[in-house]
Protein backbone atom coordinates (compact mmCIF):
# COMPACT_ATOMS: atom_id res chain seq x y z
CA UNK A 1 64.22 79.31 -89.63
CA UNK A 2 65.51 76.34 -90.65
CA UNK A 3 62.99 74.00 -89.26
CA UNK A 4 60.04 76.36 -91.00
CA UNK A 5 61.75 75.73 -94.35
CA UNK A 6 62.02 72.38 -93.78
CA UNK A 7 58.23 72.21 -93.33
CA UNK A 8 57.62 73.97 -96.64
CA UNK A 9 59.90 71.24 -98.43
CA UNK A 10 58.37 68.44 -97.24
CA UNK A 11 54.95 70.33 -98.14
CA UNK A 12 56.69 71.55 -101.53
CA UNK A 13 55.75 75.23 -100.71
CA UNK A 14 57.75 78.14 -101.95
CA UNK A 15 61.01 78.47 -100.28
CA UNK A 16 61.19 74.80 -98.95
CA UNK A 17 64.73 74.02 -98.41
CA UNK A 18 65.74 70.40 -96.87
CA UNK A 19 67.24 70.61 -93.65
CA UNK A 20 71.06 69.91 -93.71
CA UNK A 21 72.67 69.82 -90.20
CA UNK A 22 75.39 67.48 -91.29
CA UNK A 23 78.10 67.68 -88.83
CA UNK A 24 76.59 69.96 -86.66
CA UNK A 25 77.31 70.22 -83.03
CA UNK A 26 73.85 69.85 -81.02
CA UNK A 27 74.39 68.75 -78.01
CA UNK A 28 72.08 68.76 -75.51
CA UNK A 29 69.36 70.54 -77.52
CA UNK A 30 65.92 69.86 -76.87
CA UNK A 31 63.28 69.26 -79.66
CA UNK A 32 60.59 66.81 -78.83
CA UNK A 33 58.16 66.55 -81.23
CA UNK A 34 60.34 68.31 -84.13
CA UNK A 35 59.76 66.91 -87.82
CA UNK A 36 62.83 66.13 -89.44
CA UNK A 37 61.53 63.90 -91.79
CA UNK A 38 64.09 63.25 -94.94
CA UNK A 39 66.64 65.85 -92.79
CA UNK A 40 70.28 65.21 -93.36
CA UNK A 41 72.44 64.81 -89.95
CA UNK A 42 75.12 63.06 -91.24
CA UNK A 43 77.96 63.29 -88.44
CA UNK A 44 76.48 65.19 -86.36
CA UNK A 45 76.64 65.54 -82.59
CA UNK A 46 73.45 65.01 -80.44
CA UNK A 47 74.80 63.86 -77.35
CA UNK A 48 72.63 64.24 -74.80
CA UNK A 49 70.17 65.27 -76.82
CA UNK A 50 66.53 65.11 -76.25
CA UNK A 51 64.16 64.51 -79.52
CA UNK A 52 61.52 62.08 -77.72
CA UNK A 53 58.42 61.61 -79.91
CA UNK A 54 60.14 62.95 -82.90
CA UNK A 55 59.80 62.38 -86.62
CA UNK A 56 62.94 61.45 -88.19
CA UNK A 57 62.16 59.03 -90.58
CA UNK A 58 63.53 58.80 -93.82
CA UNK A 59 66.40 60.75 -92.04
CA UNK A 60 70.16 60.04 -92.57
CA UNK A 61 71.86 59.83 -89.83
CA UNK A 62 75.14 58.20 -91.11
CA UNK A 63 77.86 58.74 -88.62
CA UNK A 64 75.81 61.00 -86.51
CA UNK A 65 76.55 60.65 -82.20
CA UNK A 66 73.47 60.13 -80.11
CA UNK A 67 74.86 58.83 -77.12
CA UNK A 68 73.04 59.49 -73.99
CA UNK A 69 70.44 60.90 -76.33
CA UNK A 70 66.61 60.45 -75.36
CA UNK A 71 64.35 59.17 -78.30
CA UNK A 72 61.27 57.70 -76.24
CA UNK A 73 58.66 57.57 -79.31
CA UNK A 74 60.80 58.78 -81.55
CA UNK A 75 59.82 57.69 -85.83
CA UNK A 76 62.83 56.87 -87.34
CA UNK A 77 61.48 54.33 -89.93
CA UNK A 78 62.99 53.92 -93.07
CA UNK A 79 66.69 55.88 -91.29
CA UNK A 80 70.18 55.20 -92.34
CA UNK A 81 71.79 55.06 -88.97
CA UNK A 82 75.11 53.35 -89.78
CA UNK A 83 78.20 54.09 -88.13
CA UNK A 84 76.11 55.78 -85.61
CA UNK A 85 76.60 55.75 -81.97
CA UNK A 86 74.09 55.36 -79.91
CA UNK A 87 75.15 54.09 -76.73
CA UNK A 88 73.18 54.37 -73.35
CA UNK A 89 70.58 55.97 -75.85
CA UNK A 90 66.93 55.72 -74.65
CA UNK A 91 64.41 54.60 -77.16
CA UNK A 92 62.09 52.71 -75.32
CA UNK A 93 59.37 52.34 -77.99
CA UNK A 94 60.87 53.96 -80.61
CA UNK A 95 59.77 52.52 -84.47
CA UNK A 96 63.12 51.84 -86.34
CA UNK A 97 61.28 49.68 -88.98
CA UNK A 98 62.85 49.35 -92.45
CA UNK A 99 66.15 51.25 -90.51
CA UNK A 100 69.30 50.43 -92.22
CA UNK A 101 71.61 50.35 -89.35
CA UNK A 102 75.39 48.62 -90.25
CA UNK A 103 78.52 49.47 -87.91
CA UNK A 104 77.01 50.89 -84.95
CA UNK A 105 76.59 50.93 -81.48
CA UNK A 106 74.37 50.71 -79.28
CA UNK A 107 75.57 49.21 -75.97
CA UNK A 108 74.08 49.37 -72.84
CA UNK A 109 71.00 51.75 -75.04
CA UNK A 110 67.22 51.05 -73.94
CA UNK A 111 65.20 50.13 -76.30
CA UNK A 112 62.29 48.63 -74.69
CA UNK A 113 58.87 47.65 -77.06
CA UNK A 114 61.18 49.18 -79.88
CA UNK A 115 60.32 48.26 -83.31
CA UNK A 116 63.01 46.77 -85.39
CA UNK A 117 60.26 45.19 -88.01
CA UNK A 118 61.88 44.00 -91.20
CA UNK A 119 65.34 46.26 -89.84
CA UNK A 120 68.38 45.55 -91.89
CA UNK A 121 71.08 44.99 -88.95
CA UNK A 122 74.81 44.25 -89.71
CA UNK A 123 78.20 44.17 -87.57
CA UNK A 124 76.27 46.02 -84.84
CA UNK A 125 77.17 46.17 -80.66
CA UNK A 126 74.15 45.82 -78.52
CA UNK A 127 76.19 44.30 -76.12
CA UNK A 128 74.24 44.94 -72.75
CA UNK A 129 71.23 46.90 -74.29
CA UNK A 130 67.58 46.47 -73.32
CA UNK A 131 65.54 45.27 -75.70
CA UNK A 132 62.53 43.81 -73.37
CA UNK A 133 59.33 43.37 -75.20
CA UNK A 134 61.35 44.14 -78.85
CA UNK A 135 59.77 43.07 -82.11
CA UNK A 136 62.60 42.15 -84.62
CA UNK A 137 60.36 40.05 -86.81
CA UNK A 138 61.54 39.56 -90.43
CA UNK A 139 64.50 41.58 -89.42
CA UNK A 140 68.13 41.18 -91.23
CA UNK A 141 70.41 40.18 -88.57
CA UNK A 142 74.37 39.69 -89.23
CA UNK A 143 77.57 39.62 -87.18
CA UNK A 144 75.94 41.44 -84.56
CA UNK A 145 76.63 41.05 -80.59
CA UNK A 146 73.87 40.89 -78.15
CA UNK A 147 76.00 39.60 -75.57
CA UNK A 148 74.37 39.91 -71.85
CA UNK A 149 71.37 42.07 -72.98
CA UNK A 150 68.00 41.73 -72.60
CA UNK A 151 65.80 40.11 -74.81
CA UNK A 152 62.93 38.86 -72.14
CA UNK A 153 59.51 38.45 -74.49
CA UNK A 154 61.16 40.33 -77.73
CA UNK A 155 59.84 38.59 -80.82
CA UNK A 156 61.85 37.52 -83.42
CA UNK A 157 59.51 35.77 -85.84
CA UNK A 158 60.91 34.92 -88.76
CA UNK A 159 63.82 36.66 -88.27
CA UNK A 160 67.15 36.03 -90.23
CA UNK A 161 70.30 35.98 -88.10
CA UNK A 162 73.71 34.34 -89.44
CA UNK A 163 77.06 34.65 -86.97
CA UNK A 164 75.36 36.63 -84.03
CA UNK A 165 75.87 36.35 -80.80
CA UNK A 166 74.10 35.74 -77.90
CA UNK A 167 76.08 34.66 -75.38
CA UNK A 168 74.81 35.65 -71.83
CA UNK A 169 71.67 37.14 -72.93
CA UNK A 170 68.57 36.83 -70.85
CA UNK A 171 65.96 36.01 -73.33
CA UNK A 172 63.04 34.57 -70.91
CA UNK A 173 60.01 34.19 -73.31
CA UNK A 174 61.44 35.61 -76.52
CA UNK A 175 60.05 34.09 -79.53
CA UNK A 176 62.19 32.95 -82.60
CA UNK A 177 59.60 30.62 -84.57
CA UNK A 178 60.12 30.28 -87.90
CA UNK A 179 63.41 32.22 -87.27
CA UNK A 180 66.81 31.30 -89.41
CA UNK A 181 69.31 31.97 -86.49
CA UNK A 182 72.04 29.82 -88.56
CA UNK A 183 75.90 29.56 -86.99
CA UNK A 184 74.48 31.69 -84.19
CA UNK A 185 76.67 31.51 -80.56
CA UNK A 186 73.87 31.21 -77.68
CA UNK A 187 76.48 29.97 -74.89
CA UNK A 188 75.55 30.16 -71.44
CA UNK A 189 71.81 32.37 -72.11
CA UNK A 190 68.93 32.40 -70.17
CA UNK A 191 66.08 30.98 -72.92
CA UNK A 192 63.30 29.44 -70.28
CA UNK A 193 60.20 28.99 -71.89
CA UNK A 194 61.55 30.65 -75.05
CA UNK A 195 59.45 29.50 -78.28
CA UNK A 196 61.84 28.33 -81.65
CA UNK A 197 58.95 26.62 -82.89
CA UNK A 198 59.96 25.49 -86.77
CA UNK A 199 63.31 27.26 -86.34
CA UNK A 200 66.39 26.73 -88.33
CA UNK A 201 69.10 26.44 -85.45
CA UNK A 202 71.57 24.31 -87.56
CA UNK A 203 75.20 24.57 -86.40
CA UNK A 204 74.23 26.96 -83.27
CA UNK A 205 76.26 26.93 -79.67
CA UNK A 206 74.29 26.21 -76.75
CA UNK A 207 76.19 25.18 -74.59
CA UNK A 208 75.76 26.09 -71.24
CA UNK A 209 72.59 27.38 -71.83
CA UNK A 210 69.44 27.16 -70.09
CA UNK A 211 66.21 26.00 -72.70
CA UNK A 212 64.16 24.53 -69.86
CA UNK A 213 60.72 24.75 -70.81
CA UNK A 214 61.58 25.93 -74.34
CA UNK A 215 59.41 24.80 -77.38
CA UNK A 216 61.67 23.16 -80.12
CA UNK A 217 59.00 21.89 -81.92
CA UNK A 218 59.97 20.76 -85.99
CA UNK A 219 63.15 22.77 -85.37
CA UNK A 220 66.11 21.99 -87.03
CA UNK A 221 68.92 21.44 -84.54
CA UNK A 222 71.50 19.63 -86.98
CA UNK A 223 75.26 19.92 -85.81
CA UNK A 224 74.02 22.52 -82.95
CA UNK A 225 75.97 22.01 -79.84
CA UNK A 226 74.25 21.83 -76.04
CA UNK A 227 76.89 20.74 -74.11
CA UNK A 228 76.35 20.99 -70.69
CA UNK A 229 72.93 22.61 -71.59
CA UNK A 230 69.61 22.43 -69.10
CA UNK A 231 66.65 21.54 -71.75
CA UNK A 232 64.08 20.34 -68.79
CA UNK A 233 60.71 19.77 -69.92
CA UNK A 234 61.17 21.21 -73.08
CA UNK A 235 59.56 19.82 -76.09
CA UNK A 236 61.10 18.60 -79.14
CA UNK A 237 59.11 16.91 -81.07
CA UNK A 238 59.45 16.31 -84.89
CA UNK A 239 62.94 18.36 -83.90
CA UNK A 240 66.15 17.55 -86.81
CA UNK A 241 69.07 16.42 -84.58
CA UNK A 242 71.82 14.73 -86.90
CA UNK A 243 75.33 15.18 -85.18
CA UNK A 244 73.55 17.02 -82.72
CA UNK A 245 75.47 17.54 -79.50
CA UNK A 246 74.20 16.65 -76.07
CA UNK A 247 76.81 15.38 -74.27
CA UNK A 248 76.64 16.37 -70.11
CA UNK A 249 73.01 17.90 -71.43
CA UNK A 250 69.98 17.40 -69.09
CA UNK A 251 66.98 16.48 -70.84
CA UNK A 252 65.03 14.98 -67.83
CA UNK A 253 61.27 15.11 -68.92
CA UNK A 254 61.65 16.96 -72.03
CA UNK A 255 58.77 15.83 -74.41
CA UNK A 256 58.40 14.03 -77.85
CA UNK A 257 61.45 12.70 -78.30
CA UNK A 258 62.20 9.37 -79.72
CA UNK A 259 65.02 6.87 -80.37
CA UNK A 260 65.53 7.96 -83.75
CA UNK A 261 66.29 11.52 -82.66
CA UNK A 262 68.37 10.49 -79.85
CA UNK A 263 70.31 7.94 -81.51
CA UNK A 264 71.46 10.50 -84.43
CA UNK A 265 72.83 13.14 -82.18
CA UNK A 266 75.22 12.70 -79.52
CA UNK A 267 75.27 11.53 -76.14
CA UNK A 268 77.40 10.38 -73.13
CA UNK A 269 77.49 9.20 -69.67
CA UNK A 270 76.85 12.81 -68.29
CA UNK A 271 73.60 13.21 -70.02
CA UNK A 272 70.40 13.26 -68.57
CA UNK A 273 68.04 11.42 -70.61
CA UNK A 274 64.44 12.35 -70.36
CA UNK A 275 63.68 9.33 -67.97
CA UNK A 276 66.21 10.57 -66.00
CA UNK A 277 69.03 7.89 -66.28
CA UNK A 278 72.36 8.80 -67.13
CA UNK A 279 73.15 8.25 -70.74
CA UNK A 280 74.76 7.68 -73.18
CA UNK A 281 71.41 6.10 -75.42
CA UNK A 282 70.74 3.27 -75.72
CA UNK A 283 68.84 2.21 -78.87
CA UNK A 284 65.63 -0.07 -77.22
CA UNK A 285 66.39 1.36 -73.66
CA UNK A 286 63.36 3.80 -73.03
CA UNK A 287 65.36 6.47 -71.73
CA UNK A 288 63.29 8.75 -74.49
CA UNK A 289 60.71 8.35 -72.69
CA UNK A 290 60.14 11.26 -69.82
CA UNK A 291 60.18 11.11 -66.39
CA UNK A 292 56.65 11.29 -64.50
């Protein structure tokens, strides 16, 4: 019944009526495929639900509780899921592009080859979630945690993040050119062969982090801290580094740096210059240059 006249109104037929299952109790129900396009479930409960392939987009979802819910496929472009929960939630290539998603959780959730395109994201807990193979690009990213989760090959092109963290995460491959990851706290993550390529990374924590084979091309790195950080062979050339931190860093063989760069950012005895001596640089020394 209610679904039918929910079909009419989005086809404006006679008798159309929106669907309103605000603060419903649905637990466990099982509707793949349902079209709940523009439906109000404000509050409500879908734990455990299963709504894989569905079409919710344009669907407000504002305070609703999808934990343990399964939304494989699922449409929910254009959704207002804020203050939602969505913890442990599976939505392994769901499309959540345009989503307005502020205050809500989703740790330990799967979202694998999801699509976050041009998302707006704030003071949200992905803390341990799964987004391999994610595209965030253009996305609106702010005091969010993505502590320890999974971020191996997302893309986040162009993406603007300001006071996120990272720390932990495992981000093998991700790409973050052109990205504005301002203030962001990357401590101790796993970013081998990730690409920042013309990146604003300007006041960001590395430290402890592992860049090695990263591309930091024409990347701004001002103020951004990597001590203790493992940066071998990455490139950096044409990269901003004023007050840039590098003490106990190992840069053995990283590429296209020169003296200029090294002698505006920050150095010590622990750090591993791309020849391989032990710093800190010396202006004239050649310790820019890397290793064989």
């Amino acid at each position: 019944m209610v679904l039918g006249a929910h079909a009419a109104w989005l086809e404006s037929r006679p008798g159309g009526i929106r669907a309103n299952l605000a603060g419903l109790t649905l637990n466990e129900i099982r509707l793949p495929g349902v079209n709940l396009r523009q439906a109000i479930l404000n509050s409500a409960a879908l734990i455990e639900a299963v709504l894989d392939g569905a079409d919710l987009s344009g669907t407000s979802l504002d305070g609703a509780d999808l934990r343990r819910a399964s939304l494989i496929g699922t449409d929910l472009t254009g959704a207002d899921l804020s203050d939602s929960l969505l913890g442990q939630c599976y939505l392994s290539e769901a499309t959540l592009c345009e989503a307005v998603i502020r205050g809500s959780s989703f740790r330990g959730a799967i979202l694998r080859e999801a699509r976050l395109m041009q998302s707006t994201v704030h003071r949200c807990d992905f803390t341990g979630a799964v987004l391999t193979g994610a595209n965030l690009n253009h996305s609106e990213l702010s005091d969010c945690s993505f502590a320890e989760s999974h971020l191996e090959e997302a893309s986040l092109l162009r993406a603007r993040a300001q006071l996120c963290r990272f720390v932990a995460v495992t981000a093998t491959g991700a790409r973050f050119e052109g990205a504005r990851l301002r203030g962001c706290d990357f401590r101790s993550a796993h970013l081998m062969a990730a690409r920042f390529q013309q990146a604003d990374l300007s006041q960001c924590c590395f430290a402890g982090a592992v860049l090695a084979g990263a591309d930091l091309r024409d990347t701004r790195l001002d103020a951004a801290e990597f001590c203790g950080a493992i940066l071998t062979g990455a490139q950096l050339a044409g990269a901003a580094m004023l007050a840039a931190d590098l003490r106990g860093a190992n840069l053995r063989g990283v590429r296209g740096l020169n003296g200029l760069q090294l002698g505006q950012a920050r150095t010590d005895e622990q750090s591993i210059m791309p020849s391989g001596r032990r710093g800190p640089y010396v202006k004239g020394s050649g310790a820019e240059r890397p290793a064989a």
